[in-house]
PDB file of N, CA and C in Angstrom:
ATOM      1  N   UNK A   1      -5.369  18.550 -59.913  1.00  0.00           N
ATOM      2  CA  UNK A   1      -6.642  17.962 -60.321  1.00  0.00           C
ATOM      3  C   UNK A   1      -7.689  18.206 -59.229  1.00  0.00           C
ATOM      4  N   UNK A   2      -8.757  18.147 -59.446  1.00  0.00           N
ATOM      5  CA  UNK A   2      -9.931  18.815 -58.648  1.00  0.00           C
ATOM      6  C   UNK A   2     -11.007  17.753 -58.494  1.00  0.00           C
ATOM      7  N   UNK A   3     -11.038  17.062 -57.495  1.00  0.00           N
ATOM      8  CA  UNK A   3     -12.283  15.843 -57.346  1.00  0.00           C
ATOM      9  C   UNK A   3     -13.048  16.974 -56.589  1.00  0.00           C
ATOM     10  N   UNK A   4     -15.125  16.296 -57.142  1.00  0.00           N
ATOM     11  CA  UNK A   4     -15.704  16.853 -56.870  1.00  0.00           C
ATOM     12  C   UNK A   4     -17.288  15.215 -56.266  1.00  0.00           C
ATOM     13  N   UNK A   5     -17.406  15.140 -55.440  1.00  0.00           N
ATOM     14  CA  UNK A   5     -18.185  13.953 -55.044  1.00  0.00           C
ATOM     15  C   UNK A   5     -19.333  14.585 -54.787  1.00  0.00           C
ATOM     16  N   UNK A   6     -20.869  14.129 -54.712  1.00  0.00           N
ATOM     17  CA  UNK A   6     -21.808  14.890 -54.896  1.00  0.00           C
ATOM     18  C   UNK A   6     -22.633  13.810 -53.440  1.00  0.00           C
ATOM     19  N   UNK A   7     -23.477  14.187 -52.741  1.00  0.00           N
ATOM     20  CA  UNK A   7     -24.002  13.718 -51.972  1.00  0.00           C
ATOM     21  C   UNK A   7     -25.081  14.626 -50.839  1.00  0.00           C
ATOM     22  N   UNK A   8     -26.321  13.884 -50.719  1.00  0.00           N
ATOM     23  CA  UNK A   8     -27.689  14.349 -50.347  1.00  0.00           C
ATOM     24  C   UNK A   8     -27.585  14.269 -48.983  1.00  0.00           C
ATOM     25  N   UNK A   9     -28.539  15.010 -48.200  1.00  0.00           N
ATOM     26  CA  UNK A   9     -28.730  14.768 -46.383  1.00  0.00           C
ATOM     27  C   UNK A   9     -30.252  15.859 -46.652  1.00  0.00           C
ATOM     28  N   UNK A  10     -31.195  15.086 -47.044  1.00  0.00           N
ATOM     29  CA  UNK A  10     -32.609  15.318 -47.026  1.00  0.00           C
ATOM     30  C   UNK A  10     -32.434  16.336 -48.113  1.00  0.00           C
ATOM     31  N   UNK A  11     -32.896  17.615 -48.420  1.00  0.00           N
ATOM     32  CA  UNK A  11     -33.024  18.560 -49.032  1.00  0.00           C
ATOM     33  C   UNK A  11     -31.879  19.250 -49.514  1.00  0.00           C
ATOM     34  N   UNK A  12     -30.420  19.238 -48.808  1.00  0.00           N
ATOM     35  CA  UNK A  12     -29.500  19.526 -48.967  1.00  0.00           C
ATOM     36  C   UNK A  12     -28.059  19.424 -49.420  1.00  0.00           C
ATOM     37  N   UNK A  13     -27.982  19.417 -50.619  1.00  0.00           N
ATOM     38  CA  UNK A  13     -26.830  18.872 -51.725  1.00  0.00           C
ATOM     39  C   UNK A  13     -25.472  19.462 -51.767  1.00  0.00           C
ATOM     40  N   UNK A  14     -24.775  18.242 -51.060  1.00  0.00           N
ATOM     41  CA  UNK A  14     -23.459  18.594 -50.521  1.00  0.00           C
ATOM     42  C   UNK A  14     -22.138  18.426 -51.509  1.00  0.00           C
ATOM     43  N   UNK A  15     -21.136  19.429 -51.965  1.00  0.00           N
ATOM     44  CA  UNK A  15     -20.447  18.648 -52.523  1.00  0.00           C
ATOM     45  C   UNK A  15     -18.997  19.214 -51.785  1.00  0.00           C
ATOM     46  N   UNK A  16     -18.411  17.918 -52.082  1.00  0.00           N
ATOM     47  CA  UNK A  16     -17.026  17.544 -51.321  1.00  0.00           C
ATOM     48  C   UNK A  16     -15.925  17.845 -51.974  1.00  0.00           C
ATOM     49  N   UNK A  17     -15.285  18.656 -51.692  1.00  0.00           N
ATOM     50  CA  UNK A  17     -14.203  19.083 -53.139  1.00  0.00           C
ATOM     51  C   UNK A  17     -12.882  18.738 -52.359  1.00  0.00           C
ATOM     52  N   UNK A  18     -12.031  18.157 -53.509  1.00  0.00           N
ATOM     53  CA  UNK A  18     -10.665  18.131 -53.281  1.00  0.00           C
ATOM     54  C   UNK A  18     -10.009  18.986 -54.042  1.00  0.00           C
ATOM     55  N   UNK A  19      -8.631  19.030 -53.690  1.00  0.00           N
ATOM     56  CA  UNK A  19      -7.338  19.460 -54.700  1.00  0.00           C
ATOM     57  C   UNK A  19      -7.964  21.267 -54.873  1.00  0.00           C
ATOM     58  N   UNK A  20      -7.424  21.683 -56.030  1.00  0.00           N
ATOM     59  CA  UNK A  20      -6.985  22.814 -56.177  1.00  0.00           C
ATOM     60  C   UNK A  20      -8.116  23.629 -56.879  1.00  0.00           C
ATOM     61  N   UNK A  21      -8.792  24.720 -56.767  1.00  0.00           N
ATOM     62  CA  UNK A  21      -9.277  25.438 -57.538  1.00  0.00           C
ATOM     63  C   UNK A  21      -9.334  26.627 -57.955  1.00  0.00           C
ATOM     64  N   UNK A  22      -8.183  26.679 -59.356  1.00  0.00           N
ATOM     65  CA  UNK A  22      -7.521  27.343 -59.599  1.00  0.00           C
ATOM     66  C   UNK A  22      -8.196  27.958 -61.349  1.00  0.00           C
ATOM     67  N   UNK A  23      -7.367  28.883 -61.751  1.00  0.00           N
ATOM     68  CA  UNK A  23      -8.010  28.994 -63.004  1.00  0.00           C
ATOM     69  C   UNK A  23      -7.810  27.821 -64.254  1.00  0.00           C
ATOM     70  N   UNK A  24      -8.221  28.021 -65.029  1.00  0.00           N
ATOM     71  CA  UNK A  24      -8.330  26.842 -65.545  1.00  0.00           C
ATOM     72  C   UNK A  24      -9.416  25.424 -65.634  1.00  0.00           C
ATOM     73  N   UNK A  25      -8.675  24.509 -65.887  1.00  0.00           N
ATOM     74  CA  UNK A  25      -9.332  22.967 -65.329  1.00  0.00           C
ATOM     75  C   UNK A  25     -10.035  23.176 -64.257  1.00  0.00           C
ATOM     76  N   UNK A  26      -9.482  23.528 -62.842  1.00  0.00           N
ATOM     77  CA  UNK A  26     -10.377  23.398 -61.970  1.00  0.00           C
ATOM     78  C   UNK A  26     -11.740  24.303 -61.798  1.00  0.00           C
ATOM     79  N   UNK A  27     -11.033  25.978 -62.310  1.00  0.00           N
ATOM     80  CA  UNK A  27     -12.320  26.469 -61.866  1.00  0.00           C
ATOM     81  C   UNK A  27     -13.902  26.160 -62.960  1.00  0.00           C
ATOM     82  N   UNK A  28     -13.394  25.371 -63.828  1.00  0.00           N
ATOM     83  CA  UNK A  28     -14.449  25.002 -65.025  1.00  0.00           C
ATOM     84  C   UNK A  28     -14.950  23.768 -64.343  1.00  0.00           C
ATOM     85  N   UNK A  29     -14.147  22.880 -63.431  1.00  0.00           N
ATOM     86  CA  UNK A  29     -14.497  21.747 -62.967  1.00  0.00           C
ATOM     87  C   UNK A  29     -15.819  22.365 -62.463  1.00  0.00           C
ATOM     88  N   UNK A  30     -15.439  23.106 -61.231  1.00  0.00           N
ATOM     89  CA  UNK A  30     -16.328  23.445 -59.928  1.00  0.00           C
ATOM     90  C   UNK A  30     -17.379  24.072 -60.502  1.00  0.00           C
ATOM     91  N   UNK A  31     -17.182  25.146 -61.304  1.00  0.00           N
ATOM     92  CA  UNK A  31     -18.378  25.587 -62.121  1.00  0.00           C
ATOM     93  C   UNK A  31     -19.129  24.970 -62.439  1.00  0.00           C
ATOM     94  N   UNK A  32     -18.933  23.865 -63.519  1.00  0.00           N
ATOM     95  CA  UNK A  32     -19.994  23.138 -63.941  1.00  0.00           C
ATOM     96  C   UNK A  32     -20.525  22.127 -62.695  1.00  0.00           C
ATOM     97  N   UNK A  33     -19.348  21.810 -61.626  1.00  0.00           N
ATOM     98  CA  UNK A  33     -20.752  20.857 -60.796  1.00  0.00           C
ATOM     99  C   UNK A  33     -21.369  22.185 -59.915  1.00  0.00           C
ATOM    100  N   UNK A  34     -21.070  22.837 -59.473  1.00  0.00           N
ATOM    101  CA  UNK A  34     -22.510  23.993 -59.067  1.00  0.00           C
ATOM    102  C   UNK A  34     -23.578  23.975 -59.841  1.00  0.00           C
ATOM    103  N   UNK A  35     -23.149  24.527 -61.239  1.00  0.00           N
ATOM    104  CA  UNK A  35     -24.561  24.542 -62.056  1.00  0.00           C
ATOM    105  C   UNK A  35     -25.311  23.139 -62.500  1.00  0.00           C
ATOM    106  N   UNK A  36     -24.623  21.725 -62.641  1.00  0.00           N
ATOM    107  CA  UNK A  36     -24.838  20.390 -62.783  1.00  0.00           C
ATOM    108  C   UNK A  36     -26.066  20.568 -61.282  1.00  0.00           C
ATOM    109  N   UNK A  37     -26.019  21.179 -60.150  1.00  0.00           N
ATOM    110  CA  UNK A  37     -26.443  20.881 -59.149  1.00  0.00           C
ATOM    111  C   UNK A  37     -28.106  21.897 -59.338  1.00  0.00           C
ATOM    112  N   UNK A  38     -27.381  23.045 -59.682  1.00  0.00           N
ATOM    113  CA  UNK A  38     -29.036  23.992 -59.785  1.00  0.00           C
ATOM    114  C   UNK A  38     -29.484  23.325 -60.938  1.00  0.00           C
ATOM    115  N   UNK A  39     -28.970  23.062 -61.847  1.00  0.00           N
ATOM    116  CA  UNK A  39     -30.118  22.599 -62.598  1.00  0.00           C
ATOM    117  C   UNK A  39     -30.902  21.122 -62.771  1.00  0.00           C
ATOM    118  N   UNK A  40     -30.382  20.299 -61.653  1.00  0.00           N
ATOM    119  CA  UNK A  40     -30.921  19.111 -61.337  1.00  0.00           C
ATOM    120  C   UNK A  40     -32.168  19.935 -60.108  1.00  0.00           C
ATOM    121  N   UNK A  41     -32.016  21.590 -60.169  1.00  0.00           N
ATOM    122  CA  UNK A  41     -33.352  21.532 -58.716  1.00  0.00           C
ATOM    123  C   UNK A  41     -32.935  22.052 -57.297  1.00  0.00           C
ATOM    124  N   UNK A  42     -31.627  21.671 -57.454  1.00  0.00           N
ATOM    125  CA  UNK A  42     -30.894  22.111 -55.626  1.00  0.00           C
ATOM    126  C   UNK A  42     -31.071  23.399 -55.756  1.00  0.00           C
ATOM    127  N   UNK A  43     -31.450  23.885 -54.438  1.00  0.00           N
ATOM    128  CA  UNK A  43     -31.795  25.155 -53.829  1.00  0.00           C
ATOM    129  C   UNK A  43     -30.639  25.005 -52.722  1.00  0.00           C
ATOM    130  N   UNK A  44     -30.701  24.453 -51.752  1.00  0.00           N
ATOM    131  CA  UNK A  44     -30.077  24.601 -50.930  1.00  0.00           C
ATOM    132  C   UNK A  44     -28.617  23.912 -51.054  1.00  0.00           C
ATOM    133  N   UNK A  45     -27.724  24.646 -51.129  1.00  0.00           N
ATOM    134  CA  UNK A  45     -26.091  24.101 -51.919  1.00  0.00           C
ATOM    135  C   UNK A  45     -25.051  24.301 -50.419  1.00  0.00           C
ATOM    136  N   UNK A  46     -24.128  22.942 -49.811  1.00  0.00           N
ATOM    137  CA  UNK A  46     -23.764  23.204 -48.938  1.00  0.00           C
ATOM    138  C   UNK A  46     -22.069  22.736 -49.964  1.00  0.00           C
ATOM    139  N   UNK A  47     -20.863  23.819 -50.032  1.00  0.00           N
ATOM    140  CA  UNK A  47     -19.844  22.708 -50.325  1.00  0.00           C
ATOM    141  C   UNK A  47     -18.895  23.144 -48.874  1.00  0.00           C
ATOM    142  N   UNK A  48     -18.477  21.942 -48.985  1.00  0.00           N
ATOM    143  CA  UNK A  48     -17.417  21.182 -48.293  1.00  0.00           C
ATOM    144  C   UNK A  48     -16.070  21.432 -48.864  1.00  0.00           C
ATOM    145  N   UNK A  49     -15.429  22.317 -48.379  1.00  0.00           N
ATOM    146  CA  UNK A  49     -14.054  22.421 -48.707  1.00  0.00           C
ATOM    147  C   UNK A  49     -12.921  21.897 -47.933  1.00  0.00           C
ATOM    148  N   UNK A  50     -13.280  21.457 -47.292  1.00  0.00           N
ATOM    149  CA  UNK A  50     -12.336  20.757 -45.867  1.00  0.00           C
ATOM    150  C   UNK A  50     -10.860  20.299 -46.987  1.00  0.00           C
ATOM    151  N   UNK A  51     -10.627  19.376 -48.497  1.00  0.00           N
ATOM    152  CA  UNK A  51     -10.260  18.696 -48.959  1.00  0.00           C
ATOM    153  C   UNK A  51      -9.497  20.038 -50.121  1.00  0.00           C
ATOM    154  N   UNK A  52      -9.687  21.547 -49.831  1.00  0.00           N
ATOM    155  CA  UNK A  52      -9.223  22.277 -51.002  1.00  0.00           C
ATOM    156  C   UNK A  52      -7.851  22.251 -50.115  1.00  0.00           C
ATOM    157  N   UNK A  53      -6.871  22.186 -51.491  1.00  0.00           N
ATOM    158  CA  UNK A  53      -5.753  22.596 -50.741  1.00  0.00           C
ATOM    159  C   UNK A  53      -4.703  23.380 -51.906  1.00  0.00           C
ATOM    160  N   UNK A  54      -5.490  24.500 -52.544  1.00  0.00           N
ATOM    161  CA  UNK A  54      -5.568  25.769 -53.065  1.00  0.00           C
ATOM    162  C   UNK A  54      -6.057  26.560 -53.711  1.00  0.00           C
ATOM    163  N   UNK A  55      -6.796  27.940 -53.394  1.00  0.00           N
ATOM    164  CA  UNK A  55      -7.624  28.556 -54.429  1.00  0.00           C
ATOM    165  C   UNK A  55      -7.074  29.761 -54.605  1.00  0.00           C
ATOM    166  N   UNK A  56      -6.864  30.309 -55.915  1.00  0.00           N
ATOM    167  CA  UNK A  56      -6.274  31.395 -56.583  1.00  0.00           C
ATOM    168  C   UNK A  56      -7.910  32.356 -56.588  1.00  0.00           C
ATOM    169  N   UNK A  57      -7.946  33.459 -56.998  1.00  0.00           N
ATOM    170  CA  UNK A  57      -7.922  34.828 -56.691  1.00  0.00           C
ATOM    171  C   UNK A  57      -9.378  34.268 -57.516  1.00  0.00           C
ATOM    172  N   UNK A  58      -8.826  33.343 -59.424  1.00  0.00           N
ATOM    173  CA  UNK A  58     -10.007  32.796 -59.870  1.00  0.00           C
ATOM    174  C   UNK A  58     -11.445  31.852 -59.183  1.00  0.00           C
ATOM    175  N   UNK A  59     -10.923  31.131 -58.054  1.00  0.00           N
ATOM    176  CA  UNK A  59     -11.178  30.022 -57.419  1.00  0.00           C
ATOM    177  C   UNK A  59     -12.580  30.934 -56.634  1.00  0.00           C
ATOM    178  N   UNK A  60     -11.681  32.273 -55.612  1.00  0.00           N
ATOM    179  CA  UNK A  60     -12.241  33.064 -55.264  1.00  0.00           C
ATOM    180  C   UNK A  60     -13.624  33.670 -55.705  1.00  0.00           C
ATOM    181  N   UNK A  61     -13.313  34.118 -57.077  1.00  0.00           N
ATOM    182  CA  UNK A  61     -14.365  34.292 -58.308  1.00  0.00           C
ATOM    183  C   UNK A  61     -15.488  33.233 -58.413  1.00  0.00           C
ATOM    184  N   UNK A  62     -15.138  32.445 -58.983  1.00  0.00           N
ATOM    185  CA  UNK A  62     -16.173  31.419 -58.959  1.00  0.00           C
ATOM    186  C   UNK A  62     -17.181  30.678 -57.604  1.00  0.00           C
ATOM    187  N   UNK A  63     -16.582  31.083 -56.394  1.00  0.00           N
ATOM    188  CA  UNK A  63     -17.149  30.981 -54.736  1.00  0.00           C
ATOM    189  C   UNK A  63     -18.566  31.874 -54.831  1.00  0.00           C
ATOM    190  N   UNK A  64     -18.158  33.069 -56.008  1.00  0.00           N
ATOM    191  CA  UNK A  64     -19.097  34.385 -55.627  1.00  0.00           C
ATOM    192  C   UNK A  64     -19.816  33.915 -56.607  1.00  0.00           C
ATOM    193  N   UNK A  65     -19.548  33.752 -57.915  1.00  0.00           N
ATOM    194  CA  UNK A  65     -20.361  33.376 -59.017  1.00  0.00           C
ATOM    195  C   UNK A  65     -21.619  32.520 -58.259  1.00  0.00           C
ATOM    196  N   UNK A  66     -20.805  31.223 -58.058  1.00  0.00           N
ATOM    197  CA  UNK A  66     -22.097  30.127 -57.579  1.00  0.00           C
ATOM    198  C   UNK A  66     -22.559  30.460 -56.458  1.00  0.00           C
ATOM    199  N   UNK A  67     -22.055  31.263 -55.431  1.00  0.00           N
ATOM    200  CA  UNK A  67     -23.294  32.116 -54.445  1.00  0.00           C
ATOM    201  C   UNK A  67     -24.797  32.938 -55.351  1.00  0.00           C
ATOM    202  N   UNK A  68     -23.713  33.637 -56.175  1.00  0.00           N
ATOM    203  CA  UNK A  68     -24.909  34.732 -56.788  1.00  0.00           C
ATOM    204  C   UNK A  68     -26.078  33.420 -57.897  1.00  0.00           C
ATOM    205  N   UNK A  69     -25.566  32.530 -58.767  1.00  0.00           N
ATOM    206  CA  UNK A  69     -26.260  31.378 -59.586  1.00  0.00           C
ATOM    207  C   UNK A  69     -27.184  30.991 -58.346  1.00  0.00           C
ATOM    208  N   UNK A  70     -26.583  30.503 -57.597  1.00  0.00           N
ATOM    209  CA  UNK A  70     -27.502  29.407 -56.363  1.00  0.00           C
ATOM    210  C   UNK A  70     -28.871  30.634 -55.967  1.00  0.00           C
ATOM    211  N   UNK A  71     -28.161  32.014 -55.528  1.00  0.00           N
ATOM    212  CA  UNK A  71     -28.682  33.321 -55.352  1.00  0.00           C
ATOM    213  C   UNK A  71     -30.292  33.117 -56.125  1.00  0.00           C
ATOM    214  N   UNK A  72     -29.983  33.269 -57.054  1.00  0.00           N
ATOM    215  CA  UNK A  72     -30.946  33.793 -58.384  1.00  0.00           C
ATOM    216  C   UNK A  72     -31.833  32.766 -58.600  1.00  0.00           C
ATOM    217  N   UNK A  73     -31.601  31.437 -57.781  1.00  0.00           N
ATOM    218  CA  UNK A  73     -32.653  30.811 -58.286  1.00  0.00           C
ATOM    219  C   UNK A  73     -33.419  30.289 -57.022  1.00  0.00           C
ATOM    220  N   UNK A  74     -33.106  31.478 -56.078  1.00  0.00           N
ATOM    221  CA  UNK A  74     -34.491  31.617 -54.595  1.00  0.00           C
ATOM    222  C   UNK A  74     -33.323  30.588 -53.728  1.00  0.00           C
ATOM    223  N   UNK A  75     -31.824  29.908 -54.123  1.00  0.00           N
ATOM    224  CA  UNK A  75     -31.551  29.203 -52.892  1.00  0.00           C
ATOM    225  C   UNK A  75     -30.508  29.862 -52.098  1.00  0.00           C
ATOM    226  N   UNK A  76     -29.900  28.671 -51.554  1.00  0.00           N
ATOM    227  CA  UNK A  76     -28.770  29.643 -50.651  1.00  0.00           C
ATOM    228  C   UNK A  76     -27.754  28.427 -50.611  1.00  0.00           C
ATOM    229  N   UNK A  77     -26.383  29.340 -50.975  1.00  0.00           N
ATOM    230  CA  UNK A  77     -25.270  28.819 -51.038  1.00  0.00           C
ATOM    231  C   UNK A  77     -24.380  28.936 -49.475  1.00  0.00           C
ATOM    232  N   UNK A  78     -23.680  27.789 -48.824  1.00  0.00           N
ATOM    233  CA  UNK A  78     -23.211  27.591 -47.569  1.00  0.00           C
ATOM    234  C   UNK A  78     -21.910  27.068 -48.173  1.00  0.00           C
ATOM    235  N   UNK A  79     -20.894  27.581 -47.012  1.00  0.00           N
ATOM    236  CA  UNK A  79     -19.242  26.576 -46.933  1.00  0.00           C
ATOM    237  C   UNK A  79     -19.215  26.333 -45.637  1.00  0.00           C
ATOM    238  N   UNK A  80     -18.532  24.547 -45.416  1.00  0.00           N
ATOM    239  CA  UNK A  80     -17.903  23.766 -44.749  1.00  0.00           C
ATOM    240  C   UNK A  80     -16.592  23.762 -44.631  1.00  0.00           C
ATOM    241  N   UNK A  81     -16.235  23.527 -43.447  1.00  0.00           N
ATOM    242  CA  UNK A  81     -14.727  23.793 -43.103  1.00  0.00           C
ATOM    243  C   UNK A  81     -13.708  24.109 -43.916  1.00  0.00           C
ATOM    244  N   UNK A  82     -14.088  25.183 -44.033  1.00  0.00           N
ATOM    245  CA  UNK A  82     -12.757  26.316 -44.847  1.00  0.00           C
ATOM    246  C   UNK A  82     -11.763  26.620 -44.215  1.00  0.00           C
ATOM    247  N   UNK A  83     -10.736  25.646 -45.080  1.00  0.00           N
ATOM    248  CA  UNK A  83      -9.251  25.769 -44.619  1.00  0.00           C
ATOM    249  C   UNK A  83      -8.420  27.051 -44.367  1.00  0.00           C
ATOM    250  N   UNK A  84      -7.887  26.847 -43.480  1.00  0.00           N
ATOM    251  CA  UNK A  84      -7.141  28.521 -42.805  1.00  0.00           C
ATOM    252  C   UNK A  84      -6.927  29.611 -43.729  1.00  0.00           C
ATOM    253  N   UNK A  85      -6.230  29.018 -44.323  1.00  0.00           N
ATOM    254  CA  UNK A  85      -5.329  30.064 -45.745  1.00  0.00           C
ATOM    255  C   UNK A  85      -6.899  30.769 -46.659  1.00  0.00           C
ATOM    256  N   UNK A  86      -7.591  29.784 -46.932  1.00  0.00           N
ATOM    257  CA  UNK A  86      -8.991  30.390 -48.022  1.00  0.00           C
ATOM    258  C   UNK A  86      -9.592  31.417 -46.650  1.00  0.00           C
ATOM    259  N   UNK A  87      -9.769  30.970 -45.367  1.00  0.00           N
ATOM    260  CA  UNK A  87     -10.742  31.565 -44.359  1.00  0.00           C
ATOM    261  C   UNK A  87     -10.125  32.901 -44.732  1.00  0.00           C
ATOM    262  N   UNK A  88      -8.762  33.030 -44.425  1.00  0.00           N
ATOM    263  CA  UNK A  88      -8.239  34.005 -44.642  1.00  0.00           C
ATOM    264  C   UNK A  88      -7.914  35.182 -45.217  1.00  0.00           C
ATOM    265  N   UNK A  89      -8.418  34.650 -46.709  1.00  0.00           N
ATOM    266  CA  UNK A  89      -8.471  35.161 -47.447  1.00  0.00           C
ATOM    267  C   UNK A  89      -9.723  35.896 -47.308  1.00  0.00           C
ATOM    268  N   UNK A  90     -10.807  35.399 -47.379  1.00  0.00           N
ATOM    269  CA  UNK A  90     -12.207  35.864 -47.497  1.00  0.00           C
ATOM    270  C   UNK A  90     -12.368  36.672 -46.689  1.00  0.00           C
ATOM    271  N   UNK A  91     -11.633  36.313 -45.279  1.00  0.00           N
ATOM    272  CA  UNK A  91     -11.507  37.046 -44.166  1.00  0.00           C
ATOM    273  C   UNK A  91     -11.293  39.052 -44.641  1.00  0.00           C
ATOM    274  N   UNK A  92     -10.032  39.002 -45.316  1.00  0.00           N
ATOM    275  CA  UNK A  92      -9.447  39.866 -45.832  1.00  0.00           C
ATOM    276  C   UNK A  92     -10.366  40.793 -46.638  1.00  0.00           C
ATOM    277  N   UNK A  93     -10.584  39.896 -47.880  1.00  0.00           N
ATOM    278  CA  UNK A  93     -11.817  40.489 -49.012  1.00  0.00           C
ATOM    279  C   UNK A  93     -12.829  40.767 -48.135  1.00  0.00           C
ATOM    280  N   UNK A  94     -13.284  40.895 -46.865  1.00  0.00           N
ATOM    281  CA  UNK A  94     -14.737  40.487 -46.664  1.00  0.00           C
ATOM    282  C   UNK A  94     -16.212  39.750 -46.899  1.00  0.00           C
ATOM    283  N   UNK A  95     -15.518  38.825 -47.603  1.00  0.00           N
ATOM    284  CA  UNK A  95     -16.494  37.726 -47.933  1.00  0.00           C
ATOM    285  C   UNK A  95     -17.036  37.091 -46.988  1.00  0.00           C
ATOM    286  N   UNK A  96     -16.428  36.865 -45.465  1.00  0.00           N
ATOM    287  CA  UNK A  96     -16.561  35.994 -44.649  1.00  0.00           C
ATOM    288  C   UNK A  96     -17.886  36.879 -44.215  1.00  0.00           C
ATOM    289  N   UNK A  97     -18.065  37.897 -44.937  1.00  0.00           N
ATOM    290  CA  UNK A  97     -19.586  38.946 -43.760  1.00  0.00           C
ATOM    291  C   UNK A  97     -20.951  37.913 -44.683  1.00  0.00           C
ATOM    292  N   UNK A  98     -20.193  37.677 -46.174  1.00  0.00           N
ATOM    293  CA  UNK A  98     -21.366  37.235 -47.415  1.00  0.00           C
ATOM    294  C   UNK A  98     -21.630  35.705 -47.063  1.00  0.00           C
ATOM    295  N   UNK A  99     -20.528  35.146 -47.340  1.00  0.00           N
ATOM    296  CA  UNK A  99     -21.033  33.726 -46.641  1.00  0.00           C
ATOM    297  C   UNK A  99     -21.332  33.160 -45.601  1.00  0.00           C
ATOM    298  N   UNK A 100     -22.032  32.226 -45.340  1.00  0.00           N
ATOM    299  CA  UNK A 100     -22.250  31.903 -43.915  1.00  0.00           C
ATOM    300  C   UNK A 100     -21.255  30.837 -44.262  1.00  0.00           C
ATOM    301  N   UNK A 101     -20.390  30.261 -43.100  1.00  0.00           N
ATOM    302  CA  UNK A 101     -19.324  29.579 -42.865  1.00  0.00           C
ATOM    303  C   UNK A 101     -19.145  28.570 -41.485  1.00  0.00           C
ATOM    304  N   UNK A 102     -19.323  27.637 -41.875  1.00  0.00           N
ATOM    305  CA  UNK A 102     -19.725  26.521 -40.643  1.00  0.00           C
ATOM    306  C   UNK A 102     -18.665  25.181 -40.888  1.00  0.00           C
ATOM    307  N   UNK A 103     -18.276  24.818 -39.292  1.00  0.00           N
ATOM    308  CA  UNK A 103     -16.907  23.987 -39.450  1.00  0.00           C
ATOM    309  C   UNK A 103     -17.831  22.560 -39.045  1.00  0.00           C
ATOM    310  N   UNK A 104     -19.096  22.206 -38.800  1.00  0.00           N
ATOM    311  CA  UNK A 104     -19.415  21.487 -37.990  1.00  0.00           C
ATOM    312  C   UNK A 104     -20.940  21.059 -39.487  1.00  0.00           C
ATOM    313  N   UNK A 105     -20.585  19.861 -40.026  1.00  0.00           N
ATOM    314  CA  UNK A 105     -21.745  19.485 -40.917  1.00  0.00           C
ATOM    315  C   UNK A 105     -23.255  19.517 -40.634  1.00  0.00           C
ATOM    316  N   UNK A 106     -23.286  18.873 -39.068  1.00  0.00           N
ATOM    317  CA  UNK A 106     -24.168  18.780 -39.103  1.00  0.00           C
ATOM    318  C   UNK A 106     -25.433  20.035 -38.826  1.00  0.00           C
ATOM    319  N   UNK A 107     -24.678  20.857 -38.240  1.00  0.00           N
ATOM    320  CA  UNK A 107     -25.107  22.605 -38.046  1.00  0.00           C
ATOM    321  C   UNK A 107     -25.383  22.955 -39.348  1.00  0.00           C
ATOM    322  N   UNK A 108     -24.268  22.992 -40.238  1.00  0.00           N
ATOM    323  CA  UNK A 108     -24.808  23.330 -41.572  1.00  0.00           C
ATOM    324  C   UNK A 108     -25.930  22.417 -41.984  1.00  0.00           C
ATOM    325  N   UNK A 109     -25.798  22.223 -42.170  1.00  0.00           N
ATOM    326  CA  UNK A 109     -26.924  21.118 -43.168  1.00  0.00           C
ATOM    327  C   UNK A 109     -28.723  21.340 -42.398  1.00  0.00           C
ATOM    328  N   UNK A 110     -28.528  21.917 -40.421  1.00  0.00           N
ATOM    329  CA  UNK A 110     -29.394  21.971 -39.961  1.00  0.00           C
ATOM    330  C   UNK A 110     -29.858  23.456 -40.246  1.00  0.00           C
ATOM    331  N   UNK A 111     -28.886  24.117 -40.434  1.00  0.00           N
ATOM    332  CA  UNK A 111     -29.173  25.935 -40.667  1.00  0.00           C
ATOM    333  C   UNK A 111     -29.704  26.125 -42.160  1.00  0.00           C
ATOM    334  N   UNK A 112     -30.241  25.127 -42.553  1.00  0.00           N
ATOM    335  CA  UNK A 112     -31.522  25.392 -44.511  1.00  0.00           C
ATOM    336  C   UNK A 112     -32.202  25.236 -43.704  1.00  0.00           C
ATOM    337  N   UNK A 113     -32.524  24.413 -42.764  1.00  0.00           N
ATOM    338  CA  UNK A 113     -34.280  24.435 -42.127  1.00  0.00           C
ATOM    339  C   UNK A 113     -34.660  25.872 -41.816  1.00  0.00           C
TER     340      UNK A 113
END
């Protein structure tokens, strides 16, 4: 199961994800709160993965999707402490060159200014 908690720090709309995001349930979870988020207005999208504790290849997919969604509508998509195994991964794919990736909240949240 995939908890997803939603929470503000001035301009910047953070969300906190738990559990797994995988195909299926979860990656429809996460999908819709990304887009639940651009279309309430958020530009600047920080999630917090500190709480994933697995993403399949789909999970992966949908990281890029809501980069490119957040992309397209002038904002910018950020990740929070990305757990070893995902770093790793991205590491691999080269994603880690696409996202910016920050272990420390309050840096993130200061790097939209």
């Amino acid at each position: 199961m995939l908890r997803i908690e939603y929470r503000t720090i001035g301009d910047v709309h953070i969300l906190d994800i738990e559990g797994r995001i995988t195909i299926g349930e979860g990656t429809l979870h996460f999908r819709d709160a990304v887009h639940r988020v651009i279309q309430q207005g958020g530009r600047n999208v920080l999630l917090n993965l500190a709480g994933v504790t697995h993403m399949d290849s789909s999970g992966i997919g949908e990281l890029v999707s809501a980069y490119t969604a957040v992309g397209n509508r002038g904002g910018r998509l950020k990740l929070l402490q990305v757990p070893p195994r995902i770093r790793e991964v991205l590491t691999i794919t080269k994603l880690d060159t696409v996202f910016e990736i920050f272990d420390d909240e309050a840096a993130a949240v200061e790097s939209f200014r």
